[in-house]
C-alpha atoms as a PDB file:
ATOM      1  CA  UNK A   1       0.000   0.000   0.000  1.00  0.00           C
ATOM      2  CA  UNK A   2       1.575   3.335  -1.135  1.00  0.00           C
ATOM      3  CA  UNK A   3      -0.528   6.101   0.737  1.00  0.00           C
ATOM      4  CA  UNK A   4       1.030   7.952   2.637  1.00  0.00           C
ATOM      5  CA  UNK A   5       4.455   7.541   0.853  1.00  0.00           C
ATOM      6  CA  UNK A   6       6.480  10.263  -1.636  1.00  0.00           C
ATOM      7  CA  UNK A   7       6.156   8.819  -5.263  1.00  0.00           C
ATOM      8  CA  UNK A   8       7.956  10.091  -8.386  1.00  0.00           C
ATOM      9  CA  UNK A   9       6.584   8.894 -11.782  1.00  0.00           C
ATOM     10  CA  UNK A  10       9.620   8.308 -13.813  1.00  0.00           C
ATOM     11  CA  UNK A  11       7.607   8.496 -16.929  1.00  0.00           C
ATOM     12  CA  UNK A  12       5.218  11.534 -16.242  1.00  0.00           C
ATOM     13  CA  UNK A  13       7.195  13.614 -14.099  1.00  0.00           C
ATOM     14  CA  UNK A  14       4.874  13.852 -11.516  1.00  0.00           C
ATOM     15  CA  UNK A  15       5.398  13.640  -7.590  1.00  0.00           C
ATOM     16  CA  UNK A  16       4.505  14.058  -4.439  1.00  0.00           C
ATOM     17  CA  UNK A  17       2.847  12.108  -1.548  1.00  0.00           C
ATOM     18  CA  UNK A  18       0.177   9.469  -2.646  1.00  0.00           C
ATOM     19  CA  UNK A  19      -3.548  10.283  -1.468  1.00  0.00           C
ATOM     20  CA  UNK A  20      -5.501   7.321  -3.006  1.00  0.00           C
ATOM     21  CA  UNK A  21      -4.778   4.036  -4.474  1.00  0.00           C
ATOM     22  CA  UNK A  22      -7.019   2.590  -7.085  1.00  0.00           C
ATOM     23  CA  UNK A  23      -6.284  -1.032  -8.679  1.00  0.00           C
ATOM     24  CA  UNK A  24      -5.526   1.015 -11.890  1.00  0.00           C
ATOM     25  CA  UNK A  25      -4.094   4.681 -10.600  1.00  0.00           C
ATOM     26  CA  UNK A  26      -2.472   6.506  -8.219  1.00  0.00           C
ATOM     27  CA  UNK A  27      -3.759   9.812  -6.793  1.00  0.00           C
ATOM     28  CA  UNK A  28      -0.935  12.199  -6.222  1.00  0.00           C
ATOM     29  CA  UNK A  29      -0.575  15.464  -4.130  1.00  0.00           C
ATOM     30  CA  UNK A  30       1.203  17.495  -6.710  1.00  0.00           C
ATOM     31  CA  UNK A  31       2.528  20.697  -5.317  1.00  0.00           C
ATOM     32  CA  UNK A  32      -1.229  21.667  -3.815  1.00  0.00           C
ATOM     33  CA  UNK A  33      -3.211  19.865  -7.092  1.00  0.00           C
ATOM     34  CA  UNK A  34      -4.051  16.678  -7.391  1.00  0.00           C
ATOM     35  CA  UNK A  35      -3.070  14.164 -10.275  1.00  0.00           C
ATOM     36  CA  UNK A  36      -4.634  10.703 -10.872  1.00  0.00           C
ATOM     37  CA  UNK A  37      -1.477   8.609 -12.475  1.00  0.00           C
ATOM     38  CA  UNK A  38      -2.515   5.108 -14.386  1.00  0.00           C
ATOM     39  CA  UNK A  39      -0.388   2.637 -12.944  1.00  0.00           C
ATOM     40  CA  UNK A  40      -0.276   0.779 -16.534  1.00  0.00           C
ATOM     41  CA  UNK A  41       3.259   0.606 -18.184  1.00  0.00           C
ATOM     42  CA  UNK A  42       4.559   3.497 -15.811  1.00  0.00           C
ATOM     43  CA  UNK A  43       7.667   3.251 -13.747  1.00  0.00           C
ATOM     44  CA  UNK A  44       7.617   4.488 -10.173  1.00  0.00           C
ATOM     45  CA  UNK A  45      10.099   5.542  -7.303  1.00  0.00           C
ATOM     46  CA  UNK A  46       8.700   5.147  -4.191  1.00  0.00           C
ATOM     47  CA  UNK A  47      10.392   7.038  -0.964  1.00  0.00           C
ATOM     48  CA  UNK A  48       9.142   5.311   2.447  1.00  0.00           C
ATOM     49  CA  UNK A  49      10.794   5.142   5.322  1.00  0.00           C
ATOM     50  CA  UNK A  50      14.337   5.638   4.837  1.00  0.00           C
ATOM     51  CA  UNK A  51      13.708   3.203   1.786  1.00  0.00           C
ATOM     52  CA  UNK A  52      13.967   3.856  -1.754  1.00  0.00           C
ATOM     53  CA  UNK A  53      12.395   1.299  -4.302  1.00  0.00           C
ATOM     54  CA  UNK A  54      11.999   1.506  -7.879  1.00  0.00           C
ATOM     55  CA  UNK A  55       8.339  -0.229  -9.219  1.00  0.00           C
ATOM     56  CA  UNK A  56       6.752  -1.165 -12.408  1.00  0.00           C
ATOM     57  CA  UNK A  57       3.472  -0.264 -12.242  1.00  0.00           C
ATOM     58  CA  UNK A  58       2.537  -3.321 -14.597  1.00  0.00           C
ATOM     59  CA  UNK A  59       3.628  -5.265 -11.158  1.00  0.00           C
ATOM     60  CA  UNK A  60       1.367  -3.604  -8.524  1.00  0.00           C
ATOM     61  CA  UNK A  61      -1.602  -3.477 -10.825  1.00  0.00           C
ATOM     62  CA  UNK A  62      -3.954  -4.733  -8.274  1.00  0.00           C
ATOM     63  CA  UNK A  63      -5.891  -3.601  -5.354  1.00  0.00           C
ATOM     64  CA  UNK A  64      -3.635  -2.018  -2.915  1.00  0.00           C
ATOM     65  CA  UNK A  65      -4.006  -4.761  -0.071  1.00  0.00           C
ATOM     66  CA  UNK A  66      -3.030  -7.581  -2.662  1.00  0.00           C
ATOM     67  CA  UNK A  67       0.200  -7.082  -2.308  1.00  0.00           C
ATOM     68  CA  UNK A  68       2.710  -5.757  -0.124  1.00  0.00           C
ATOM     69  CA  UNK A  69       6.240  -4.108  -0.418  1.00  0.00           C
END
């Protein structure tokens, strides 16, 4: 589940700290505005708790309590 962390869409540009998690999107907190992100054939880097881990959004294409990380 990535609420709550800091995101960066490698492919969009996009980041900021994830709202909402959809099985399909992400909901982003972009600098006061919101963007909804499809998670299909995007590449993410997720910042959460000290960690840094790249994702393919093809591989967390599900609901958000499917899988874990």
């Amino acid at each position: 589940m990535l609420i709550g962390s800091y995101v960066v869409c490698k492919d969009t540009g996009a980041e900021g700290v994830v709202l909402d998690e959809t099985k399909n999107t992400l909901l982003i907190d972009v600098g006061g505005s919101k963007k909804r992100i499809l998670k299909d054939n995007k590449r993410f880097i997720v910042k959460s708790h000290n960690k840094v881990i790249k994702i393919r959004g093809n591989d967390i294409k599900m609901r958000p309590w499917e899988y874990a990380i």
